[in-house]
N, C-alpha and C. Protein backbone atom coordinates (compact mmCIF):
# COMPACT_ATOMS: atom_id res chain seq x y z
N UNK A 1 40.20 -31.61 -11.66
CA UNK A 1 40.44 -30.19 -11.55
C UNK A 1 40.77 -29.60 -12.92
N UNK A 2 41.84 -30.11 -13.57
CA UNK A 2 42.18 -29.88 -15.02
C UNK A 2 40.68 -29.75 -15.72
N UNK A 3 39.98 -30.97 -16.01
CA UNK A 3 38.96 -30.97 -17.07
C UNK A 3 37.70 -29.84 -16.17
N UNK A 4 37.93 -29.69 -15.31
CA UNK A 4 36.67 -28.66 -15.12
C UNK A 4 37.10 -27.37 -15.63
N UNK A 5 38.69 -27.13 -15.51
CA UNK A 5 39.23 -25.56 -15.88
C UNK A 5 39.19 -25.79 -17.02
N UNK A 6 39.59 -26.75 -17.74
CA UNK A 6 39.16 -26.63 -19.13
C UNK A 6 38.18 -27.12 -20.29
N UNK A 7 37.34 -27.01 -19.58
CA UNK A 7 35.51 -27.03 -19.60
C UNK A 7 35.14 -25.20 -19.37
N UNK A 8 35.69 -24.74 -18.41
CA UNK A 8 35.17 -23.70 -18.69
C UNK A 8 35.55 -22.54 -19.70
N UNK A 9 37.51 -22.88 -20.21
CA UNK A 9 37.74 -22.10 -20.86
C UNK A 9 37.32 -22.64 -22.41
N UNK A 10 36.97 -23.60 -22.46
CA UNK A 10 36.49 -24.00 -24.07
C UNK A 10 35.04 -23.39 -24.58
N UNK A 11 34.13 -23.91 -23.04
CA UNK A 11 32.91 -23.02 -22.92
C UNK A 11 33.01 -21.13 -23.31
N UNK A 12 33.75 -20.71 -22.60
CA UNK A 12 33.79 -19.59 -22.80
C UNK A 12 33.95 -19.02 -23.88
N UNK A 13 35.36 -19.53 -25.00
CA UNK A 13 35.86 -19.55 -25.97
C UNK A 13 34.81 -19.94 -26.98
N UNK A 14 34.16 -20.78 -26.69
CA UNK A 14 32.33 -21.38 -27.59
C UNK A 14 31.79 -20.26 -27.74
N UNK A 15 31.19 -19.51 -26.48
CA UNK A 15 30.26 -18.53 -26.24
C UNK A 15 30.89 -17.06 -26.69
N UNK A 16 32.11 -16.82 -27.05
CA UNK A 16 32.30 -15.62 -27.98
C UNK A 16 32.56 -15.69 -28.95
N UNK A 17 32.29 -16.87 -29.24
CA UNK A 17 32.66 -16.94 -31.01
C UNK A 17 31.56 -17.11 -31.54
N UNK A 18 30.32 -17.52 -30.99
CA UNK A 18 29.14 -17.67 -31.47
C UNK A 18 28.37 -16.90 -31.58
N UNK A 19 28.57 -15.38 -31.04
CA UNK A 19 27.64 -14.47 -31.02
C UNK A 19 26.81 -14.10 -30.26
N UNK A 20 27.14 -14.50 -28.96
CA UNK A 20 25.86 -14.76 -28.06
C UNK A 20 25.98 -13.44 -27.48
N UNK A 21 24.23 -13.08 -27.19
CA UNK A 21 24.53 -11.82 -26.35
C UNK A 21 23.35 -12.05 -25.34
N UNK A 22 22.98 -11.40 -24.56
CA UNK A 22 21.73 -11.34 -23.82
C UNK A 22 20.83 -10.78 -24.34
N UNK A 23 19.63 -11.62 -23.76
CA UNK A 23 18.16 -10.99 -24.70
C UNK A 23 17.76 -9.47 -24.45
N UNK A 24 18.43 -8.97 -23.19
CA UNK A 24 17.63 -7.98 -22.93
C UNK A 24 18.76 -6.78 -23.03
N UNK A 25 19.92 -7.00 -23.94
CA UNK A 25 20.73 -6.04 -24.43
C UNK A 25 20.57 -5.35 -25.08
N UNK A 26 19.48 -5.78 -26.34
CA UNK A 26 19.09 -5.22 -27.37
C UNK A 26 18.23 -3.87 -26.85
N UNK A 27 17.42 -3.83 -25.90
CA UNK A 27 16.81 -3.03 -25.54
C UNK A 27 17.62 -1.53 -25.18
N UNK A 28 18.95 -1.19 -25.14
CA UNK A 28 19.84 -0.38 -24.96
C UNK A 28 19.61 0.05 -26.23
N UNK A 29 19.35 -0.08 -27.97
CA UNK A 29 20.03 -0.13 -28.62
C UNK A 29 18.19 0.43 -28.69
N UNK A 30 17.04 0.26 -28.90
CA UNK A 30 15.93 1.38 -29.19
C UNK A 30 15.73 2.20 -28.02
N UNK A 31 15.59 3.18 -28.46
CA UNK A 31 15.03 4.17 -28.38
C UNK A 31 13.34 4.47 -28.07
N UNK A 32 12.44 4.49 -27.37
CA UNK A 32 11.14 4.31 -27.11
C UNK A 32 11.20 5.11 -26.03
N UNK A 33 9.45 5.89 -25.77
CA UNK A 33 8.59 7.20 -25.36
C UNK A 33 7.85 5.86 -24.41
N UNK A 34 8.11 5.94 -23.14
CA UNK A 34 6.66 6.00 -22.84
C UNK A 34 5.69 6.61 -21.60
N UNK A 35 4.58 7.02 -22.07
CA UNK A 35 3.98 7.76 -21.50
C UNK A 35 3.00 6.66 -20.55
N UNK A 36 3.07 6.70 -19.20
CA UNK A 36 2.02 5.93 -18.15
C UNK A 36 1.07 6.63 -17.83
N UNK A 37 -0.30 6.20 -18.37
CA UNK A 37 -1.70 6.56 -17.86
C UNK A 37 -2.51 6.71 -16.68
N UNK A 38 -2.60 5.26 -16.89
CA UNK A 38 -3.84 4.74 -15.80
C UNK A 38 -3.24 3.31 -14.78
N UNK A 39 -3.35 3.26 -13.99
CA UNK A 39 -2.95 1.83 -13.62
C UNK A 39 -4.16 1.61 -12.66
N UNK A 40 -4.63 0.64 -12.36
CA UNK A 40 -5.59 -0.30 -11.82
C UNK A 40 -5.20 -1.40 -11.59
N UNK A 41 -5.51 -1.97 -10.28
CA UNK A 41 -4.88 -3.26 -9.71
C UNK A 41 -4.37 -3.06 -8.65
N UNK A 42 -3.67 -3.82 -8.27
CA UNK A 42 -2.46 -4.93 -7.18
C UNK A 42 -1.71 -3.15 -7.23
N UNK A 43 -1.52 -2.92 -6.08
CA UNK A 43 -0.37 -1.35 -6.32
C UNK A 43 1.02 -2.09 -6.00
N UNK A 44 1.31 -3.38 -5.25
CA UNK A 44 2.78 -3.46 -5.26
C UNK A 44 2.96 -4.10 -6.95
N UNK A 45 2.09 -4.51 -7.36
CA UNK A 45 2.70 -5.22 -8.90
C UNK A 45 3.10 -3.72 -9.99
N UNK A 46 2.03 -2.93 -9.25
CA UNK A 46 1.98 -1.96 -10.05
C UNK A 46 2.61 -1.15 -9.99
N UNK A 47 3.44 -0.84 -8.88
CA UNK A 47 4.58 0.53 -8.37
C UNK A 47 6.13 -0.41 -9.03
N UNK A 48 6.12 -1.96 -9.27
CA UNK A 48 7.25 -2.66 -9.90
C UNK A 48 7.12 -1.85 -11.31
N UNK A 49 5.68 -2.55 -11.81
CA UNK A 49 6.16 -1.99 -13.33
C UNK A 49 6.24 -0.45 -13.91
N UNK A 50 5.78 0.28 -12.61
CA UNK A 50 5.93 1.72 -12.85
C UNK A 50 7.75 2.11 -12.59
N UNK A 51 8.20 1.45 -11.56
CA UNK A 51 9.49 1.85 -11.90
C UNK A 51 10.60 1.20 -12.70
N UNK A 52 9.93 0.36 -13.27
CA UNK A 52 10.83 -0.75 -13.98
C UNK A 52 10.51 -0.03 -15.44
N UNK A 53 9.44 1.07 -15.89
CA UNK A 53 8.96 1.45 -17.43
C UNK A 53 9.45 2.81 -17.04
N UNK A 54 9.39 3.79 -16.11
CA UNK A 54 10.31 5.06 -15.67
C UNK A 54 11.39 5.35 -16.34
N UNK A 55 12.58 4.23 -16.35
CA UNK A 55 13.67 4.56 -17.83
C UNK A 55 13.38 4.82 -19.00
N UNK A 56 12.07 4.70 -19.64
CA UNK A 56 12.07 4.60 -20.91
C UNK A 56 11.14 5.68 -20.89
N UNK A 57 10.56 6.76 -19.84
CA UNK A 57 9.78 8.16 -20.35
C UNK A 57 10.82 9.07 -20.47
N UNK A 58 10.52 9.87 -21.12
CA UNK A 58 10.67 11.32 -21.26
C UNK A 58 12.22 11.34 -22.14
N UNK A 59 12.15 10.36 -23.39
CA UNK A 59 12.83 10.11 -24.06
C UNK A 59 12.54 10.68 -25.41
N UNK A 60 12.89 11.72 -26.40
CA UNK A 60 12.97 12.35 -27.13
C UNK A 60 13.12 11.19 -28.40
N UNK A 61 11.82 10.66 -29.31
CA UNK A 61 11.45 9.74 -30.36
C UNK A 61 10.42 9.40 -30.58
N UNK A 62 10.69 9.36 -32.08
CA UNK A 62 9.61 9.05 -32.46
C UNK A 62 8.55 7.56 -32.27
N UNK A 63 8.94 6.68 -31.47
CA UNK A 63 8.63 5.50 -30.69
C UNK A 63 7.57 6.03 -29.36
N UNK A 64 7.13 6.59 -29.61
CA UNK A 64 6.27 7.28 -28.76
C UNK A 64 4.64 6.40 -28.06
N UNK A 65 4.53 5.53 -26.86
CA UNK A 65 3.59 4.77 -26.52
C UNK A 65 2.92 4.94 -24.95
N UNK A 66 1.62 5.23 -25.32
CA UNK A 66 1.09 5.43 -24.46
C UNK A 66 0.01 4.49 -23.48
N UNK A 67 0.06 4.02 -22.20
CA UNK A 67 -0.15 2.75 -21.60
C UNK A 67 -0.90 2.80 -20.31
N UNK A 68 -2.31 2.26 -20.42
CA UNK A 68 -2.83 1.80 -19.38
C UNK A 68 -2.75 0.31 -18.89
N UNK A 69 -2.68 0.62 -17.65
CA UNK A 69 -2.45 -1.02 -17.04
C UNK A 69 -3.81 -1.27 -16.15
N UNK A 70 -4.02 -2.94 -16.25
CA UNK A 70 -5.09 -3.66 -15.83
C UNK A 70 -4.18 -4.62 -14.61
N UNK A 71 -3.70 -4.60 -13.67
CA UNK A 71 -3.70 -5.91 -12.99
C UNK A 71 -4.37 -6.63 -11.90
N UNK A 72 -4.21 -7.65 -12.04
CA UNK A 72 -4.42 -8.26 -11.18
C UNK A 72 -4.14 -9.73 -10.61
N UNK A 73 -4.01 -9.92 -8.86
CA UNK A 73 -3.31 -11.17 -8.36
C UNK A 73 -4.38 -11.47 -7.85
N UNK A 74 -3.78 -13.35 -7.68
CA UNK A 74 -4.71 -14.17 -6.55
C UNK A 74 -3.54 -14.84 -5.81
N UNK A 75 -4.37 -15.35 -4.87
CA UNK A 75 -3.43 -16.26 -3.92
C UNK A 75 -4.22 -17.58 -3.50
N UNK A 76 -4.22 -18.53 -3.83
CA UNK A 76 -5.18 -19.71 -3.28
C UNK A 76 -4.58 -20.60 -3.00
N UNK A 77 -5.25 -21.85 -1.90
CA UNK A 77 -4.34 -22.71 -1.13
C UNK A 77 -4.10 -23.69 -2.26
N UNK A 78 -3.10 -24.58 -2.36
CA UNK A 78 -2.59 -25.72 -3.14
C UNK A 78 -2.80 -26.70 -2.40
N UNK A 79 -1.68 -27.08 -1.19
CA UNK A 79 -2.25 -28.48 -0.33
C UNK A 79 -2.37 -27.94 1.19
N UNK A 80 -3.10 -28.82 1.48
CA UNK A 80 -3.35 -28.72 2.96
C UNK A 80 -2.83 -30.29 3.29
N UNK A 81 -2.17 -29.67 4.81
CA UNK A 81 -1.90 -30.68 5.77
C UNK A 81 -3.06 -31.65 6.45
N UNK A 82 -3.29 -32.70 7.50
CA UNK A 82 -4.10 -33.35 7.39
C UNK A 82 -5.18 -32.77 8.61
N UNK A 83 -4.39 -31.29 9.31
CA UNK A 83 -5.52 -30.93 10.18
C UNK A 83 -6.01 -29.92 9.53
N UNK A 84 -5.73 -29.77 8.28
CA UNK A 84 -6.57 -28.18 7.16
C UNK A 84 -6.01 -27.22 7.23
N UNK A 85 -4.62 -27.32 8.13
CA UNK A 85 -4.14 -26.15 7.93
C UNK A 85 -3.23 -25.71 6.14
N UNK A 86 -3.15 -24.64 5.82
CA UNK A 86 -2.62 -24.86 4.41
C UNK A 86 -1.00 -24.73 4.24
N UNK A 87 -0.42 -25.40 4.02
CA UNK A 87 1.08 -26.06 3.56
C UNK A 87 1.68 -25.07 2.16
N UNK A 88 0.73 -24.73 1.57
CA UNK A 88 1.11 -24.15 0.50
C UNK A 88 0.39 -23.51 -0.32
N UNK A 89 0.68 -22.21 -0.93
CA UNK A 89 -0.18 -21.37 -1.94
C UNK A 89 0.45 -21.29 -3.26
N UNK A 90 -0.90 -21.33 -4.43
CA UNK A 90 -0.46 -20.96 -5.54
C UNK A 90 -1.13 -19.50 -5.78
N UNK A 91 -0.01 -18.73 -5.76
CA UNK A 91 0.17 -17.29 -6.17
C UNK A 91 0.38 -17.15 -7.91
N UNK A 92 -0.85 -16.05 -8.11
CA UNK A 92 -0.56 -15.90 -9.69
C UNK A 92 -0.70 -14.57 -9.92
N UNK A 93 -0.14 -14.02 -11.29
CA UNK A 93 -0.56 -12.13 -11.43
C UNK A 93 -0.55 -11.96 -12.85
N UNK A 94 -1.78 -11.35 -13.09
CA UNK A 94 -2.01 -11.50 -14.71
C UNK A 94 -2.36 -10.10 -15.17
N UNK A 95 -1.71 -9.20 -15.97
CA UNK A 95 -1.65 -8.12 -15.90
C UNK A 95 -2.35 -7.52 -17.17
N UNK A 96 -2.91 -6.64 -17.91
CA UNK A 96 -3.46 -6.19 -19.16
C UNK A 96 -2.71 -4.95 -19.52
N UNK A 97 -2.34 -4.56 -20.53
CA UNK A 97 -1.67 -3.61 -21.13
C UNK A 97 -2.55 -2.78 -22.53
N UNK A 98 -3.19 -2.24 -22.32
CA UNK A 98 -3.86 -1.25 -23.28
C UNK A 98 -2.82 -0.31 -23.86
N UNK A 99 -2.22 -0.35 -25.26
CA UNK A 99 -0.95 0.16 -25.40
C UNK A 99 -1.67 1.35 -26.49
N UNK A 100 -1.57 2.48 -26.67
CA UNK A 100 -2.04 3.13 -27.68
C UNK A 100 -0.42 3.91 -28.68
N UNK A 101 -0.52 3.42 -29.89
CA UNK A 101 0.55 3.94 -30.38
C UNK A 101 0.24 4.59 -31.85
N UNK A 102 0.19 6.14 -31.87
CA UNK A 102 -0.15 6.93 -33.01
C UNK A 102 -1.76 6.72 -32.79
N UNK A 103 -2.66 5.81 -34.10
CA UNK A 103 -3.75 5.85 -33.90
C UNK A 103 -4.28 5.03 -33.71
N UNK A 104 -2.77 3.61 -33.63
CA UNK A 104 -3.37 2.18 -33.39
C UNK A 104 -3.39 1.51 -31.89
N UNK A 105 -4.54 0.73 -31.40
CA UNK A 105 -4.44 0.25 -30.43
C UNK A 105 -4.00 -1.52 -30.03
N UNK A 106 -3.18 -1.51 -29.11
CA UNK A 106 -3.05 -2.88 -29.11
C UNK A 106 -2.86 -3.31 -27.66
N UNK A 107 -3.32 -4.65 -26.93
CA UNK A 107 -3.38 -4.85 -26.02
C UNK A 107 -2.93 -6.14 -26.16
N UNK A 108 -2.10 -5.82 -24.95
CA UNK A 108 -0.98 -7.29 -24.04
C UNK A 108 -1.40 -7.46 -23.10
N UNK A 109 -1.30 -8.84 -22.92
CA UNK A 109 -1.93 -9.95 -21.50
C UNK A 109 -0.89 -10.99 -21.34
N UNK A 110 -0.45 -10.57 -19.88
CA UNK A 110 0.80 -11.53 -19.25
C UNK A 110 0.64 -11.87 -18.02
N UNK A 111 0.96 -12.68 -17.68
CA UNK A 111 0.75 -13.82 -16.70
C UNK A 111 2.04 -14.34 -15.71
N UNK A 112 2.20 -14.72 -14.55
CA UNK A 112 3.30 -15.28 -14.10
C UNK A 112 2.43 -16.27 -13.01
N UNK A 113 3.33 -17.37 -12.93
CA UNK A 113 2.20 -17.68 -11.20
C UNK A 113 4.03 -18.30 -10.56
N UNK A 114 3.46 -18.90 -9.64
CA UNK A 114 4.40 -19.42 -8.31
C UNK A 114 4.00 -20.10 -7.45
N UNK A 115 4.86 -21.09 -6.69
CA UNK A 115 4.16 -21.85 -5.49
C UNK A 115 4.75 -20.59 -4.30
N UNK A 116 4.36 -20.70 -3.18
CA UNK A 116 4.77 -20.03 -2.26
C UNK A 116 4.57 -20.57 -1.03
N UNK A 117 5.40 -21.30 -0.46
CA UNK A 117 5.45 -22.18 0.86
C UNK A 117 4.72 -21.50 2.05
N UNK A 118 4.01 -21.92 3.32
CA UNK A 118 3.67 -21.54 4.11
C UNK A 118 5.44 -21.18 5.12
N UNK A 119 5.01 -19.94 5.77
CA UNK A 119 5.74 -20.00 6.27
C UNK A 119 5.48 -19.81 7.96
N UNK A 120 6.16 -19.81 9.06
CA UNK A 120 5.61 -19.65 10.22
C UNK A 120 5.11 -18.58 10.80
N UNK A 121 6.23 -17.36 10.37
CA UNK A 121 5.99 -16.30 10.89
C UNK A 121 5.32 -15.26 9.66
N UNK A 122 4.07 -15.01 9.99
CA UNK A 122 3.36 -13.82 9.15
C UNK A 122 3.72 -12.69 8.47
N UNK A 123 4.61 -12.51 9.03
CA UNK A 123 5.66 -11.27 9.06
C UNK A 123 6.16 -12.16 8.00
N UNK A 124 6.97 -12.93 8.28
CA UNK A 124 8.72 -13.27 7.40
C UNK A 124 7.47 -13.52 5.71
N UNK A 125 6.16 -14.08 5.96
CA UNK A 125 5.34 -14.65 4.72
C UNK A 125 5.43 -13.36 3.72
N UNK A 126 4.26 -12.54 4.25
CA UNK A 126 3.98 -11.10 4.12
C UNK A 126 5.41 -10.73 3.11
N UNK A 127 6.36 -10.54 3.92
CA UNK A 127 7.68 -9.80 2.76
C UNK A 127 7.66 -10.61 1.71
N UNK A 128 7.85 -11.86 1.88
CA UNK A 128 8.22 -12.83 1.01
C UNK A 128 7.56 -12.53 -0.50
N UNK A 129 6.07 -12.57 0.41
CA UNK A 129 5.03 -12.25 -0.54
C UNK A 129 5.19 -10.93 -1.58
N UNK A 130 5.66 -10.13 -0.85
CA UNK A 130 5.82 -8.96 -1.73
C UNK A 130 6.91 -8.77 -2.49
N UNK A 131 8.08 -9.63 -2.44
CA UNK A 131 8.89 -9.70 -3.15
C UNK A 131 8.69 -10.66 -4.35
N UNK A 132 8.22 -11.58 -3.72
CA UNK A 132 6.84 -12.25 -5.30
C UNK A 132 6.76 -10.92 -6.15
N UNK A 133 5.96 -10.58 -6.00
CA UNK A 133 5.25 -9.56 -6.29
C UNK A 133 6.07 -8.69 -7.27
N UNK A 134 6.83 -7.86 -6.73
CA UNK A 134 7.85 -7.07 -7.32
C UNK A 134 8.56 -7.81 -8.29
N UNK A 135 9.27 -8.99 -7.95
CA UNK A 135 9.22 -10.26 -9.21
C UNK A 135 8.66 -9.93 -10.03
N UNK A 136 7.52 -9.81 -9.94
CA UNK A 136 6.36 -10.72 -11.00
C UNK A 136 6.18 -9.02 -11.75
N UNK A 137 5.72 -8.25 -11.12
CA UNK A 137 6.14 -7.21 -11.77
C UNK A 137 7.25 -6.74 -12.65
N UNK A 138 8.51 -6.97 -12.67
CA UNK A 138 9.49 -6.77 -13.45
C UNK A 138 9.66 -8.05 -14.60
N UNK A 139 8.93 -9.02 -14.39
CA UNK A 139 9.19 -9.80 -15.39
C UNK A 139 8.45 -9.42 -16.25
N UNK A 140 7.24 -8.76 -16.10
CA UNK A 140 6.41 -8.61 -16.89
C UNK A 140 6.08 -7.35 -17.78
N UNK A 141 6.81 -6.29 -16.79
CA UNK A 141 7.66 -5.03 -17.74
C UNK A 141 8.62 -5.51 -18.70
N UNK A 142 9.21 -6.45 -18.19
CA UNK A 142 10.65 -6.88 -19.34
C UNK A 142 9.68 -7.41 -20.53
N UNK A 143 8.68 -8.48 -20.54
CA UNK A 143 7.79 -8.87 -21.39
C UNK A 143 7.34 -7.54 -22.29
N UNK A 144 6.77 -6.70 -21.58
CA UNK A 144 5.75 -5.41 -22.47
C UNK A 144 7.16 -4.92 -23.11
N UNK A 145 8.36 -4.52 -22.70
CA UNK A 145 9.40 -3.56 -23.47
C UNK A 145 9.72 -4.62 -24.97
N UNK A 146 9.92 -5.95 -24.60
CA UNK A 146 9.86 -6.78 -25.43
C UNK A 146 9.07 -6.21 -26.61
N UNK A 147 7.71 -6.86 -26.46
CA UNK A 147 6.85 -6.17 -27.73
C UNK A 147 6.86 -5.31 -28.12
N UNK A 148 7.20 -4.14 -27.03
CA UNK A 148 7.21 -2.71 -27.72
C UNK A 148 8.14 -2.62 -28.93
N UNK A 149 9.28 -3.33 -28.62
CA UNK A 149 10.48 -3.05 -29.59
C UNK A 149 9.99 -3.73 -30.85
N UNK A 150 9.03 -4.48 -30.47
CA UNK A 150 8.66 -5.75 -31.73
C UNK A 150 8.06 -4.68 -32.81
N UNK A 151 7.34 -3.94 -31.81
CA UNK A 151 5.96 -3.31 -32.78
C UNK A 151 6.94 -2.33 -33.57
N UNK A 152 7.42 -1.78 -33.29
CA UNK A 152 8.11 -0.67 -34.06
C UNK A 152 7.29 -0.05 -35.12
C-alpha cells in the first residue's frame, strides 16, 4: 500500500518537473481561420470532422485555411467461423484534405482502421459502428489541426 502511494507521488512530482504538457494543449495557444468547403464521403465521418473543425471558424487571423474534404470508409470481413458466418470486421476510414492557404495548396491523407467484433444484435452493431466512426472522425480532425499549426 505504502510503495504504490509512493509511486504515485514521486511519479507525479517526475511529471511536473519535467515539463510535460499534453500534445493537444498547444492548440489553445494558435490562433487559425477555418473556412469548410466541400465535403464528400461517409456523412457520419464527415458531420465528426465538421463539428470537431467548427471551433476554429470564424476566428479573426491571419491563419486563414480553406478545406475540402475527400472521405472515405470500408468495412470487410476478417475471420469467419466454420459455418461462414463472419466473427469479425476490419473497419477502415481514410480521409483527403485539400487545404488551400493564401495561394498555396497542400493536401493531407489520413487513415485510421479497427477490428470490430460481430455482434448479435444489428441494432447494438449498427451504433457501435457509428461510434467507430465518429472516433475515427475526431482523430483525424485532431491530425489535420496538427499540421495546420505546423504549416504556419
Amino acid at each position: 500500500m505504502y510503495k504504490n502511494l509512493i509511486l504515485i507521488i514521486f511519479s507525479t512530482i517526475l511529471l511536473n518537473n519535467c515539463g510535460y504538457s499534453p500534445i493537444y494543449s498547444k492548440n489553445l495557444d494558435k490562433k487559425i481561420n477555418i473556412k469548410l468547403i466541400n465535403f464528400e464521403g461517409d456523412r457520419e465521418i464527415n458531420n465528426s470532422i465538421k463539428y470537431n473543425l467548427k471551433r476554429y471558424s470564424k476566428q479573426s487571423n491571419d491563419l486563414n485555411f480553406s478545406i475540402t474534404t475527400n472521405s472515405k470508409y470500408s468495412k470487410s470481413s476478417e475471420t469467419k467461423n466454420l459455418a461462414g458466418d463472419t466473427v469479425s470486421y476490419n473497419v477502415s476510414a481514410s480521409v483527403t484534405f485539400t487545404v488551400l492557404y493564401g495561394e498555396n495548396t497542400k493536401i493531407f491523407k489520413f487513415g485510421e482502421k479497427s477490428t470490430l467484433q460481430n455482434i448479435a444484435s444489428q441494432m447494438d452493431e449498427d451504433i457501435y459502428e457509428t461510434n467507430i466512426k465518429k472516433n475515427f472522425g475526431e482523430l483525424i480532425s485532431n491530425k489535420l489541426i496538427m499540421q495546420l499549426i505546423k504549416m504556419k
